[in-house]
C-alpha atoms as a PDB file:
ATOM      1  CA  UNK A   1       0.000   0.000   0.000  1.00  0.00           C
ATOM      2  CA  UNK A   2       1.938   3.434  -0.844  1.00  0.00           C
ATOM      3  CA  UNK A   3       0.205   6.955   0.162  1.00  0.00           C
ATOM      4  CA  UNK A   4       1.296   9.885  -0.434  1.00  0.00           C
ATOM      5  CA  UNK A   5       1.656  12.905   1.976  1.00  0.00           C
ATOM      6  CA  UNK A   6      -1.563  15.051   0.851  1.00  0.00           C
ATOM      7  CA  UNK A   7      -3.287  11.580   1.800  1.00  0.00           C
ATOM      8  CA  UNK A   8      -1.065  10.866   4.732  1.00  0.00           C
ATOM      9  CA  UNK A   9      -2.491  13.998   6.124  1.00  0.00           C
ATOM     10  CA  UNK A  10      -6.142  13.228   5.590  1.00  0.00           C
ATOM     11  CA  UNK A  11      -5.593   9.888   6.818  1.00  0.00           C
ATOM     12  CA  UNK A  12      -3.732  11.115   9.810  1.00  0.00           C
ATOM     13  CA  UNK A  13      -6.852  13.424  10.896  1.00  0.00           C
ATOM     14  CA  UNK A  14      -9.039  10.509  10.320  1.00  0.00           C
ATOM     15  CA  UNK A  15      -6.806   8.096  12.465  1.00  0.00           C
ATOM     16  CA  UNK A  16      -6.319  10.493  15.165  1.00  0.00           C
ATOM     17  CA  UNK A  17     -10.362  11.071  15.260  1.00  0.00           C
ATOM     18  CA  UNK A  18     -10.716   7.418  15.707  1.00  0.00           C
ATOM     19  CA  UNK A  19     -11.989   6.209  11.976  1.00  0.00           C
ATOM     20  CA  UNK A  20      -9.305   4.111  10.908  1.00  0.00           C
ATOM     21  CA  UNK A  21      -9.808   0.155  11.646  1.00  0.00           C
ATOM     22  CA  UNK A  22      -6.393  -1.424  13.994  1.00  0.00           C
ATOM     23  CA  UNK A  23      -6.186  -3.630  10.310  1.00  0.00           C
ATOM     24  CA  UNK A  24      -4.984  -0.700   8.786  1.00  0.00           C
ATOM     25  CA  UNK A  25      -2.420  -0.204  10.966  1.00  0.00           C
ATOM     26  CA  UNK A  26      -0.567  -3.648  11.106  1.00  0.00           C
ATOM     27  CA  UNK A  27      -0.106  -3.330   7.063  1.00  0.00           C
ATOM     28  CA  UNK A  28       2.064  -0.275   7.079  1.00  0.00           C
ATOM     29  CA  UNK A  29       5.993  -0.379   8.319  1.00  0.00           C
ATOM     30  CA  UNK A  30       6.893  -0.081  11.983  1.00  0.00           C
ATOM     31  CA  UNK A  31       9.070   2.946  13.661  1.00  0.00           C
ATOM     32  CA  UNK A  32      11.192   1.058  15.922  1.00  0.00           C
ATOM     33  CA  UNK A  33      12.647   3.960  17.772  1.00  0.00           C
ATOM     34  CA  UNK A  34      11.212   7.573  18.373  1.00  0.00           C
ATOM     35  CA  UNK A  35      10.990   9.501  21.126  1.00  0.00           C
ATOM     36  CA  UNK A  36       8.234  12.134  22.110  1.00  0.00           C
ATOM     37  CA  UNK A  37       7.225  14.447  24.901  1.00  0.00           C
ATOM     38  CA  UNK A  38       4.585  16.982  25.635  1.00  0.00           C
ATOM     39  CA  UNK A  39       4.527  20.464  26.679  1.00  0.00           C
ATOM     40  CA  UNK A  40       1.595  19.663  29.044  1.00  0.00           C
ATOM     41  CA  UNK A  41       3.481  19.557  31.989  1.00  0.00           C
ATOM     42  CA  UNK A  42       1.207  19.875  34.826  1.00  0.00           C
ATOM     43  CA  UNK A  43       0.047  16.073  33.470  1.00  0.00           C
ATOM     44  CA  UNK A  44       3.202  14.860  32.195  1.00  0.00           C
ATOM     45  CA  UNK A  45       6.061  16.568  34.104  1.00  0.00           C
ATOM     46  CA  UNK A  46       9.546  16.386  32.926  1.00  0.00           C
ATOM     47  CA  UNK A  47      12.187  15.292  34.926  1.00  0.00           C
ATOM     48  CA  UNK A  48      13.777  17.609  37.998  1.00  0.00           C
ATOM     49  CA  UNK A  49      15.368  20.514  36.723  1.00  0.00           C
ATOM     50  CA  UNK A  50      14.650  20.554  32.446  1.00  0.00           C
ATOM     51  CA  UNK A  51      11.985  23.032  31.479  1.00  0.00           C
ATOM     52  CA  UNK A  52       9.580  22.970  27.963  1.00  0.00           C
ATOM     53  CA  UNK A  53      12.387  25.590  26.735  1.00  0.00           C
ATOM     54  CA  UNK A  54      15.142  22.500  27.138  1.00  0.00           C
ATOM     55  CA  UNK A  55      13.201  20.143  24.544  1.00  0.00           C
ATOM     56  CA  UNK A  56      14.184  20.393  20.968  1.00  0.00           C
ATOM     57  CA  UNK A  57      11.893  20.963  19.390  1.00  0.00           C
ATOM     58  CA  UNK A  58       9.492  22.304  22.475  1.00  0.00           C
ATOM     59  CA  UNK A  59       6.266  20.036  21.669  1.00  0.00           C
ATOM     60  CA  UNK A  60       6.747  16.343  19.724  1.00  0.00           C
ATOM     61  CA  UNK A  61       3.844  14.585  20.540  1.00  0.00           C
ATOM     62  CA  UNK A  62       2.112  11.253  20.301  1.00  0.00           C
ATOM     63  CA  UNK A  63      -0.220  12.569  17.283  1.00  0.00           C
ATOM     64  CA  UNK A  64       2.786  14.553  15.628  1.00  0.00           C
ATOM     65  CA  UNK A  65       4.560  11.170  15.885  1.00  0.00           C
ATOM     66  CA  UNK A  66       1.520   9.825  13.886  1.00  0.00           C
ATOM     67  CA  UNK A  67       1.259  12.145  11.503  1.00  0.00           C
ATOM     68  CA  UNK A  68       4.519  12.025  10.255  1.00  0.00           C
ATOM     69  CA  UNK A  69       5.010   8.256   9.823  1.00  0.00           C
ATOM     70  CA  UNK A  70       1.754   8.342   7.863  1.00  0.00           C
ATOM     71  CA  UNK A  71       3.521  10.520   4.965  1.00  0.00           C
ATOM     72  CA  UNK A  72       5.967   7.158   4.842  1.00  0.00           C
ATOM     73  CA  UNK A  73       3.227   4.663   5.417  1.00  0.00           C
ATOM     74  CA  UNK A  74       5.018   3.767   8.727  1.00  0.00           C
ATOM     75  CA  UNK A  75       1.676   2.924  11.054  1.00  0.00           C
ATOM     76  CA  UNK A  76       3.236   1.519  14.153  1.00  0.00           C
ATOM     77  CA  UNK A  77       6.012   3.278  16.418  1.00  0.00           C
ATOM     78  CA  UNK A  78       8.286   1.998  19.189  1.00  0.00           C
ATOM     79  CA  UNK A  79       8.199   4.942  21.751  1.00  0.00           C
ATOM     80  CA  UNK A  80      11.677   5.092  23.789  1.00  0.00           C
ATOM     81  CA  UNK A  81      12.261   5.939  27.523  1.00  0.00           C
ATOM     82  CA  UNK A  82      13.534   9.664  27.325  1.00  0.00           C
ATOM     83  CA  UNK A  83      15.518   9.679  30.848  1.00  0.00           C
ATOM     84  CA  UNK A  84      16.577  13.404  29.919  1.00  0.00           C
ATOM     85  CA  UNK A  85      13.088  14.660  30.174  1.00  0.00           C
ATOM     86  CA  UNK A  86      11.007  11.933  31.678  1.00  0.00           C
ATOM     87  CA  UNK A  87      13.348  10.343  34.047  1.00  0.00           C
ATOM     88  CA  UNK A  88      11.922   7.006  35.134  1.00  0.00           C
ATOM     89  CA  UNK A  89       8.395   7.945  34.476  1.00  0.00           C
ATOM     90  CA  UNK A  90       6.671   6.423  31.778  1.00  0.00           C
ATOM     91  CA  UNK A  91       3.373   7.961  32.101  1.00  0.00           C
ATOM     92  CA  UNK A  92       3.111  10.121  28.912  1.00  0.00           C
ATOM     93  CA  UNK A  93       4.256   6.836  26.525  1.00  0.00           C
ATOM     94  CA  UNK A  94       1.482   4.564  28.136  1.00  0.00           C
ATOM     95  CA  UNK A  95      -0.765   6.961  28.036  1.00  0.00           C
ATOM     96  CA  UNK A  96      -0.249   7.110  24.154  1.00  0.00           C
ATOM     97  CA  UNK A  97      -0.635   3.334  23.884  1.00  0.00           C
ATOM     98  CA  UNK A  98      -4.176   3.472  25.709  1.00  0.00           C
ATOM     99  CA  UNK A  99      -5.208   6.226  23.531  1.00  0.00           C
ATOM    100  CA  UNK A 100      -4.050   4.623  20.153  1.00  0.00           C
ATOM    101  CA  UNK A 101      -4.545   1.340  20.898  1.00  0.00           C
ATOM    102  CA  UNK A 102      -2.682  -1.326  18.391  1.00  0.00           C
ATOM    103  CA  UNK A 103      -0.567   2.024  17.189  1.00  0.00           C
ATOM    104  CA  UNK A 104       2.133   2.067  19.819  1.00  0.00           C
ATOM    105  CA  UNK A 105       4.508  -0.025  22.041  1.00  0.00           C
ATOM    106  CA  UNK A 106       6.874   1.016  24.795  1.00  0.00           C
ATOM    107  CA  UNK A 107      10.591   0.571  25.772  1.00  0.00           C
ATOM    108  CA  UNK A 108      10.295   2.253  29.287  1.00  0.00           C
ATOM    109  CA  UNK A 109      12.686   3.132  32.212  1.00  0.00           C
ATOM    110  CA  UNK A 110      12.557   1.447  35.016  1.00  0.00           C
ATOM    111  CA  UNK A 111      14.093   3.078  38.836  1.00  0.00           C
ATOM    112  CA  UNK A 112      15.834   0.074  40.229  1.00  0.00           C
ATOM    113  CA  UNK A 113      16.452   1.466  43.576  1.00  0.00           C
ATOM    114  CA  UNK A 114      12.698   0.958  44.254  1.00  0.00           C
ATOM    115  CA  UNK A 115      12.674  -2.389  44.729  1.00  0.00           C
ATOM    116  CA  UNK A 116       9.517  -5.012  43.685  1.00  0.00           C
ATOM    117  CA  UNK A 117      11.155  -5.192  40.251  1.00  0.00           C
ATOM    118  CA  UNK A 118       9.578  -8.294  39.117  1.00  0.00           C
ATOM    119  CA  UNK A 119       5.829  -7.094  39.838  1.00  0.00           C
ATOM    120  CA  UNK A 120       6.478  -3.699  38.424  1.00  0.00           C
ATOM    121  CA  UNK A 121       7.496  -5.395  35.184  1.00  0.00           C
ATOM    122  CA  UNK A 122       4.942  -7.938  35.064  1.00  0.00           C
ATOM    123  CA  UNK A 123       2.411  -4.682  35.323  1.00  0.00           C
ATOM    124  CA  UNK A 124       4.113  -2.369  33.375  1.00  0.00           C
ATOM    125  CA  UNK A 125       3.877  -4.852  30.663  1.00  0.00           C
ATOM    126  CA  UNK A 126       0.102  -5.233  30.665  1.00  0.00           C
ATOM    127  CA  UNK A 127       0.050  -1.077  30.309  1.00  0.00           C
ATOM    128  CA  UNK A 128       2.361  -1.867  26.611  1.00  0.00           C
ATOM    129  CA  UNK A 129       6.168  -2.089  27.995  1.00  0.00           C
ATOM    130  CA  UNK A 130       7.339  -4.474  26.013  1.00  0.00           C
ATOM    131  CA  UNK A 131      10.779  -3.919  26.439  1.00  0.00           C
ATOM    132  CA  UNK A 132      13.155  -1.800  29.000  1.00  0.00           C
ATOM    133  CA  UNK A 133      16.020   1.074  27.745  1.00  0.00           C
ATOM    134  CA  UNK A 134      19.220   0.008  29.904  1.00  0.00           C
ATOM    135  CA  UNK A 135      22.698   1.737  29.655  1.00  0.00           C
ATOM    136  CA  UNK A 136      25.611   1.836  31.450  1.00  0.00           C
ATOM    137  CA  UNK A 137      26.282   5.477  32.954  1.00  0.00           C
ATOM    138  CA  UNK A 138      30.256   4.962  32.615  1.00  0.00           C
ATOM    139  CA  UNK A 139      30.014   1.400  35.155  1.00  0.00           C
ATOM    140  CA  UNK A 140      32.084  -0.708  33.491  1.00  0.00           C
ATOM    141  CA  UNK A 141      29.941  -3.414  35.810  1.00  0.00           C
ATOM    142  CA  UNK A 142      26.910  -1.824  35.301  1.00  0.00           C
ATOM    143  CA  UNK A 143      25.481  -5.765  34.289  1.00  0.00           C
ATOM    144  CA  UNK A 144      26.480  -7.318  37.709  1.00  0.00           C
ATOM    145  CA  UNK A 145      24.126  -5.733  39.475  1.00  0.00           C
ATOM    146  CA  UNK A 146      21.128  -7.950  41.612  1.00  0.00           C
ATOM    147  CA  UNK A 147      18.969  -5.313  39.919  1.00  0.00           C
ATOM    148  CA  UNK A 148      19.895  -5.974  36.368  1.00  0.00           C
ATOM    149  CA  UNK A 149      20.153  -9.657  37.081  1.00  0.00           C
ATOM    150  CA  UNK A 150      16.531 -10.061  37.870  1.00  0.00           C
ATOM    151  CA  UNK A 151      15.576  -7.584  34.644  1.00  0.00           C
ATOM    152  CA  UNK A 152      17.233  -9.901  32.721  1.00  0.00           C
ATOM    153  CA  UNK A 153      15.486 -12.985  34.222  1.00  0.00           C
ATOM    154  CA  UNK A 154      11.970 -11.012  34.324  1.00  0.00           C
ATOM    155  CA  UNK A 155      12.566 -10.378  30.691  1.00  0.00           C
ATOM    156  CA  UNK A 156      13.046 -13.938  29.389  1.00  0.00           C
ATOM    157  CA  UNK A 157       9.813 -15.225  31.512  1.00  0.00           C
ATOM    158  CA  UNK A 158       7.672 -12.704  30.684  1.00  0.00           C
ATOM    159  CA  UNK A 159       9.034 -11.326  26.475  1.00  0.00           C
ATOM    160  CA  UNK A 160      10.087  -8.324  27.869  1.00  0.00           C
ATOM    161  CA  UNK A 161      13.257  -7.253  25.976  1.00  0.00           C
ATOM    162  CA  UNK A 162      16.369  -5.227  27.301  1.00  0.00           C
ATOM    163  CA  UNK A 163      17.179  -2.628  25.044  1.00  0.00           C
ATOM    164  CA  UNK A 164      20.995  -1.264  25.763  1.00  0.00           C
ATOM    165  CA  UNK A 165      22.061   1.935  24.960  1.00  0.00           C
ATOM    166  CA  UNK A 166      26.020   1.431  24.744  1.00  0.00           C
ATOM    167  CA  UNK A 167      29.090   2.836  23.192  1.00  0.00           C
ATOM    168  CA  UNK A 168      31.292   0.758  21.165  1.00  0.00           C
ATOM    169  CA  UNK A 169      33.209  -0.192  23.979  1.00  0.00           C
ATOM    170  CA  UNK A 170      30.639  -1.803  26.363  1.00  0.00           C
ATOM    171  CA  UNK A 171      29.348  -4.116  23.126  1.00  0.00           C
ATOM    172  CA  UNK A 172      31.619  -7.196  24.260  1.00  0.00           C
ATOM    173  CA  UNK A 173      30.536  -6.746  27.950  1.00  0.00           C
ATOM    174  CA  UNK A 174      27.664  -8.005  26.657  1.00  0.00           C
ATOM    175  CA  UNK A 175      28.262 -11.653  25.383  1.00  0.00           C
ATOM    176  CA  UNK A 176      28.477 -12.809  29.627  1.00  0.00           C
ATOM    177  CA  UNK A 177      24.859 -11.674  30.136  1.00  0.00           C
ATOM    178  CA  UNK A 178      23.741 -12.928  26.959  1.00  0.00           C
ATOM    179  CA  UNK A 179      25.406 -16.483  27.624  1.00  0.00           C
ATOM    180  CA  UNK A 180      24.017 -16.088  31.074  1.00  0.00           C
ATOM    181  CA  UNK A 181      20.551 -15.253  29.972  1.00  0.00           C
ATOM    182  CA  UNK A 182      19.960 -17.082  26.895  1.00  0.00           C
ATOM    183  CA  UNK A 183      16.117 -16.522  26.622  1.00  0.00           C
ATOM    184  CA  UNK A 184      16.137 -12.958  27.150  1.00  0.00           C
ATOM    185  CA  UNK A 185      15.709 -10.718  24.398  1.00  0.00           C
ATOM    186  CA  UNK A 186      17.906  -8.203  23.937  1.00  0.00           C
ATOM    187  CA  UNK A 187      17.846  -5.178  21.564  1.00  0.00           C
ATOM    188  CA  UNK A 188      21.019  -3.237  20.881  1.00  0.00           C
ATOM    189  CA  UNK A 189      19.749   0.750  19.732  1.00  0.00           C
ATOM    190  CA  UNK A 190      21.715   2.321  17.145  1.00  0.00           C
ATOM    191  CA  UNK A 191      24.612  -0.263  16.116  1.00  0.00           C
ATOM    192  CA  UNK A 192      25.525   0.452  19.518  1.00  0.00           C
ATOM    193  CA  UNK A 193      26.780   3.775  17.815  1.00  0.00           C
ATOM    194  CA  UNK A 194      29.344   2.034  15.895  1.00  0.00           C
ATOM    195  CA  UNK A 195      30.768   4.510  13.104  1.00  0.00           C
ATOM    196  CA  UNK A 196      32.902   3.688   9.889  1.00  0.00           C
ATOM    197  CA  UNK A 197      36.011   3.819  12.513  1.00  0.00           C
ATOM    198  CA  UNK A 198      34.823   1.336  14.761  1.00  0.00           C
ATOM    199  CA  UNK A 199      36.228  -1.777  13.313  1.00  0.00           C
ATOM    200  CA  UNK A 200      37.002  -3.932  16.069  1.00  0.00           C
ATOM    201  CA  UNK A 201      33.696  -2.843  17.950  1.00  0.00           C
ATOM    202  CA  UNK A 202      31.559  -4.104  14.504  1.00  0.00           C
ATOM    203  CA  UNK A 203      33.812  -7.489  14.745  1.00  0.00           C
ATOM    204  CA  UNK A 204      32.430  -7.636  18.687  1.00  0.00           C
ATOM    205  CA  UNK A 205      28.476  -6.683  17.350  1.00  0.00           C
ATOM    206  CA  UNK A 206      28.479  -9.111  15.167  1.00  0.00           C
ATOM    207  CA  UNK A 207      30.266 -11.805  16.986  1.00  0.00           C
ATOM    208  CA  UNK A 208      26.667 -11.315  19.484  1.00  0.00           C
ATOM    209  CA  UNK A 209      25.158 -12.723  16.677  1.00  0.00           C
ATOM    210  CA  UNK A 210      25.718 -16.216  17.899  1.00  0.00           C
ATOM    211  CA  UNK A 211      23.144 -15.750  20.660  1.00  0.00           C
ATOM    212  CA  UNK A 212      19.730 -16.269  19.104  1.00  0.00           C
ATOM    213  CA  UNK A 213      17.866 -13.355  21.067  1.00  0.00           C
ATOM    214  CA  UNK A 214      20.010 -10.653  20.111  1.00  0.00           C
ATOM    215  CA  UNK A 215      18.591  -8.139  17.686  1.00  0.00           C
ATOM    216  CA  UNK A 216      20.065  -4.713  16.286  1.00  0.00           C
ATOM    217  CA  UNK A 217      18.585  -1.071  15.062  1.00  0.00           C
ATOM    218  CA  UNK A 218      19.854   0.386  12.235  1.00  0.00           C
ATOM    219  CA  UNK A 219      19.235   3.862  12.974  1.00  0.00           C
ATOM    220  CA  UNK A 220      20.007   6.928  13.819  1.00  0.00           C
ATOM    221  CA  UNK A 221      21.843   7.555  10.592  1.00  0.00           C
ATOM    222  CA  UNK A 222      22.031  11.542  11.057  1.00  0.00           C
ATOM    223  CA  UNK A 223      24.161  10.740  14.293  1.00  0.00           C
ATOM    224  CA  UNK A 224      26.969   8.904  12.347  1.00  0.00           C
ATOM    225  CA  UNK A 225      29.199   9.366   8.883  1.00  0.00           C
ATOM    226  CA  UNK A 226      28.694  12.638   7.191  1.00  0.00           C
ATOM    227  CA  UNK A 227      25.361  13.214   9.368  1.00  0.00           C
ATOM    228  CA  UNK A 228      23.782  14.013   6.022  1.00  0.00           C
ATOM    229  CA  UNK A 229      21.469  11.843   3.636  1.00  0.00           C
ATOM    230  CA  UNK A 230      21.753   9.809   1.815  1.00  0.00           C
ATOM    231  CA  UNK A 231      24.117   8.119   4.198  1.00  0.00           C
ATOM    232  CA  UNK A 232      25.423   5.764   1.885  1.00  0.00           C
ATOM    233  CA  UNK A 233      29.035   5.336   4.435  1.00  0.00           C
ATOM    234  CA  UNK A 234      26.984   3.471   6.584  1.00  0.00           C
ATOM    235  CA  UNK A 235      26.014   0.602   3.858  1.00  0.00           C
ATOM    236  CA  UNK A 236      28.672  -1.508   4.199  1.00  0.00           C
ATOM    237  CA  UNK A 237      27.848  -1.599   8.030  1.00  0.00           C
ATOM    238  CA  UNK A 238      24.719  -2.572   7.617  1.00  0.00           C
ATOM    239  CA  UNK A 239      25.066  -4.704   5.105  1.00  0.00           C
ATOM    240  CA  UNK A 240      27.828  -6.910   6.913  1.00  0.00           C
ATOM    241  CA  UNK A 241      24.918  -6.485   9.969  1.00  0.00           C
ATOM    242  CA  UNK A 242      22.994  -8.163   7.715  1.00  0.00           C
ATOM    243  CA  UNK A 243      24.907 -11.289   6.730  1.00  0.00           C
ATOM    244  CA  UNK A 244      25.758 -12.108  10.189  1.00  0.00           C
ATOM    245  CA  UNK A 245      22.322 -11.431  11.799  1.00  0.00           C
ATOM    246  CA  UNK A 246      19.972 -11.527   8.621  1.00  0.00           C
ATOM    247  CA  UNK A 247      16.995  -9.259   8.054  1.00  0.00           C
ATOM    248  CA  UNK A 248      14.548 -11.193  10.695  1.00  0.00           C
ATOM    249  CA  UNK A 249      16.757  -9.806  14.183  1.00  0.00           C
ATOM    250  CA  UNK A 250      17.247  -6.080  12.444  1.00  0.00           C
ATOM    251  CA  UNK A 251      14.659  -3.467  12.805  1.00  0.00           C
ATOM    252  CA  UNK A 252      14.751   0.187  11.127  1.00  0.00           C
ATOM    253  CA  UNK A 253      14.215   3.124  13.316  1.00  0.00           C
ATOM    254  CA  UNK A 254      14.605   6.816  13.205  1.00  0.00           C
ATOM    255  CA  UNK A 255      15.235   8.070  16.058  1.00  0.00           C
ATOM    256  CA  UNK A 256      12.868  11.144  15.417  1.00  0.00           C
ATOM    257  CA  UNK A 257      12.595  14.242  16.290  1.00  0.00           C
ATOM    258  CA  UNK A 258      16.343  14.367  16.629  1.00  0.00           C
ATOM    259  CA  UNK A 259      16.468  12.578  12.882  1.00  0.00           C
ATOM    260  CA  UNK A 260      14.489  16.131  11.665  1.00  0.00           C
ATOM    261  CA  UNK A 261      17.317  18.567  12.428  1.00  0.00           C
ATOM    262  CA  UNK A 262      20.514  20.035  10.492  1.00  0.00           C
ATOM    263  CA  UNK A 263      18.577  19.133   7.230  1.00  0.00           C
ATOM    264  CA  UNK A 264      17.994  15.658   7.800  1.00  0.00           C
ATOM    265  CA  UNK A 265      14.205  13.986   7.217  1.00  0.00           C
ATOM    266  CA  UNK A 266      12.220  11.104   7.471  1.00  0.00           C
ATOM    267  CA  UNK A 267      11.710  10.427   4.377  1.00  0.00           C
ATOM    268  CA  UNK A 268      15.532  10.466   4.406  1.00  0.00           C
ATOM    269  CA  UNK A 269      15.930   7.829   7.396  1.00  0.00           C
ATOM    270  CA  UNK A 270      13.620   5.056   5.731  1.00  0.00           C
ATOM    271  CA  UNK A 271      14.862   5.467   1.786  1.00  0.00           C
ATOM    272  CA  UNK A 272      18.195   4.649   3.233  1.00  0.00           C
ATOM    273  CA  UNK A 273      16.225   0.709   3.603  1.00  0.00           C
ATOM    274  CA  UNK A 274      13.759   0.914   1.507  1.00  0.00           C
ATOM    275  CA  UNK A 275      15.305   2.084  -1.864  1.00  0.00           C
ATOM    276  CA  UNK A 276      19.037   2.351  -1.400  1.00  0.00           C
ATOM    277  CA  UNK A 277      19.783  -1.658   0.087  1.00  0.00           C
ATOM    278  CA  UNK A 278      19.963  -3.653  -2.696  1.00  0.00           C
ATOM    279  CA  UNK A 279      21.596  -6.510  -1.281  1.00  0.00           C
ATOM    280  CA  UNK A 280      18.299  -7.173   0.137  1.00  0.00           C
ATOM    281  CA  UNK A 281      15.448  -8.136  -1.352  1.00  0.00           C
ATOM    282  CA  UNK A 282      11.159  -7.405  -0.646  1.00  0.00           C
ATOM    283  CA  UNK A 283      11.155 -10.032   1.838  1.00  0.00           C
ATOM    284  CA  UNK A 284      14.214  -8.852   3.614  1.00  0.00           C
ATOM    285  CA  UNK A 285      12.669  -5.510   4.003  1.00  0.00           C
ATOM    286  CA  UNK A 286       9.718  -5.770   5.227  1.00  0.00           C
ATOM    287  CA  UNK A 287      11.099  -8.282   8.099  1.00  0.00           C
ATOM    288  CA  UNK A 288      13.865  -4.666   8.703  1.00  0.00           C
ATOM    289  CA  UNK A 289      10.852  -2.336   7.919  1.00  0.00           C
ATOM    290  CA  UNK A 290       7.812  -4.393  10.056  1.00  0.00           C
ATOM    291  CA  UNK A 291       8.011  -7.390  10.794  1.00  0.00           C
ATOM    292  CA  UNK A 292      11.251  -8.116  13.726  1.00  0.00           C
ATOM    293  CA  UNK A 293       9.675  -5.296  15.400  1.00  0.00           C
ATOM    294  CA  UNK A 294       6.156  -6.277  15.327  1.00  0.00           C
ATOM    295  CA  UNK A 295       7.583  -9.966  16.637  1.00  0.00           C
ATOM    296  CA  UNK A 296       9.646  -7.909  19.503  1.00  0.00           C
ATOM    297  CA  UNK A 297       7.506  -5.299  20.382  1.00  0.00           C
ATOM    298  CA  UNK A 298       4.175  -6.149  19.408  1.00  0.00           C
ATOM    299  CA  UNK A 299       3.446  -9.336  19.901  1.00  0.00           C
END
C-alpha cells in the first residue's frame, strides 16, 4: 500500500479522530525507535530541573509522531524511555498506547532502587512495555548488578526485551549476560553507535550474533558518517549487519525528532532501507521495515 503525503495527512486526521480500523495499521511499516514528549506539563512533568524551553523541538507529541510516519506509510512506532526529560516515568508513553490502541509499544525506564522489580514489570507490561532502555552510565559493571540480574530474568519469563544503549566499547561486555541469559531478548539501539572507525567494535556486534535473542537497530543515521542523507558510508555496516544477523533480528528506526534537524528527514531515514539496500530483497525488508519489530515489540 503506498500513500502519499496530501493523503497521509487526511488519513492522519481521520486516524487520530478514531476512523481508521487497527487492520490498517498492522499493514504499514513499523518505527522502531522515536521519542516524544509533551509540553503539558502539569500532566506529564519532565524530569527535575529541564523546562519545555530544554526540549528540541518544544512540543513532539504522540499525534505529531503519527502524523509524520503516515507521509511514509510507517503505522506503528516503538516509543523510547527519554531519561533526559522523563526520568523514570513512563506515564506520557502509556498513556499514548491506551489512547491509540494497536498504534504504539513502549521501551520504558525502570528506577531500580525501588525495589519489587519483578511485579512492576509484570504490570508495566500489561500497560504496553514491552521492552526496558538500559545503559551503562560509565560502570564498566553496570550488568552485575542484583537489579539488572533479575531484569534480565523477568525479561526472558515474561518477552520483555532489554534494550541497551552502549558505546562501542561496552558491546563485548555483553556476550556474559547474553550467555548467562539465553532466553532474554535483547535489543542493541543504534549499532551500539558504531561509526565507519569502529572496526574492532563491529567485529564484537556481530560476533553477538551467535546468541539467538540478540537483535540490532539500524538507525540513527544523522548521528553517524557525514550526518547528512543519503548516508550511503553506513552501507557496508549494515550490510555486513545483515549477513551475520539476517533481516529477521534487524529493525529500522529513526530516532525522530532528533532525525528532523541540520537538514535531515524522514523520508531520508527510511529510503536509506527501503530504496538504497539492494543486497536485500522485498522479503528482507519488510522483516527490517515491520516485521522483527512487530515480533519484539508487538506481539
Amino acid at each position: 500500500m503506498k500513500i502519499n503525503r496530501r493523503h497521509a495527512i487526511t488519513l492522519g486526521a481521520s486516524a487520530l479522530a478514531g476512523c481508521v480500523t487497527p487492520g490498517y495499521f498492522q499493514r504499514g511499516y513499523i518505527d522502531a525507535h522515536s521519542h516524544i514528549w509533551s509540553t503539558d506539563l502539569k500532566r506529564f512533568p519532565l524530569a527535575p530541573g529541564q523546562t519545555a524551553e530544554d526540549l528540541p523541538p518544544r512540543s513532539f507529541t504522540d499525534d505529531d509522531l503519527i502524523k509524520l510516519g503516515l507521509t511514509e506509510n510507517v503505522t506503528r512506532h516503538v516509543l523510547i524511555s527519554h531519561g533526559l526529560y522523563h526520568g523514570y516515568n513512563n506515564d506520557y508513553y502509556t498513556h499514548a498506547v491506551a489512547k491509540h490502541p494497536g498504534v504504539f509499544a513502549v521501551v520504558g525506564a525502570l528506577n531500580p532502587a525501588l525495589g519489587q522489580i519483578l511485579e512492576r514489570m509484570r504490570a508495566n507490561r500489561k500497560l504496553g512495555i514491552s521492552g526496558y532502555r538500559i545503559k551503562p552510565n560509565g560502570d564498566a559493571n553496570w550488568l552485575k548488578t542484583d537489579a539488572m540480574q533479575t531484569m534480565w530474568k523477568t525479561g526472558a519469563s515474561n518477552r520483555i526485551a532489554m534494550c541497551p544503549l552502549i558505546d562501542p566499547q561496552y558491546i563485548a561486555g555483553l556476550d556474559p549476560m547474553c550467555e548467562q541469559f539465553p532466553d532474554t531478548t535483547v535489543v542493541i539501539d543504534h549499532c551500539a553507535r558504531i561509526d565507519t572507525q569502529h572496526d574492532t567494535e563491529l567485529d564484537h556486534l556481530c560476533a553477538l550474533s551467535k546468541h539467538p535473542n540478540v537483535y540490532v537497530k539500524i538507525s540513527a543515521f544523522y548521528a553517524f558518517g557525514t550526518k547528512h542523507p543519503p548516508y550511503l558510508k553506513q552501507i557496508p555496516k549494515i550490510k555486513r549487519l545483515y549477513e551475520t544477523y539476517g533481516p529477521r533480528r534487524l529493525m529500522w528506526a529513526s530516532d525522530c525528532p532528533y532525525q528532523l534537524e541540520n537538514g535531515n528527514t524522514y523520508s531520508d531515514s527510511i529510503a536509506l532501507v527501503r530504496d538504497r539496500l539492494n543486497f536485500m530483497n522485498a522479503n528482507d525488508k519488510d522483516w527490517i521495515l515491520r516485521r522483527t519489530a512487530e515480533k519484539v515489540f508487538f506481539s
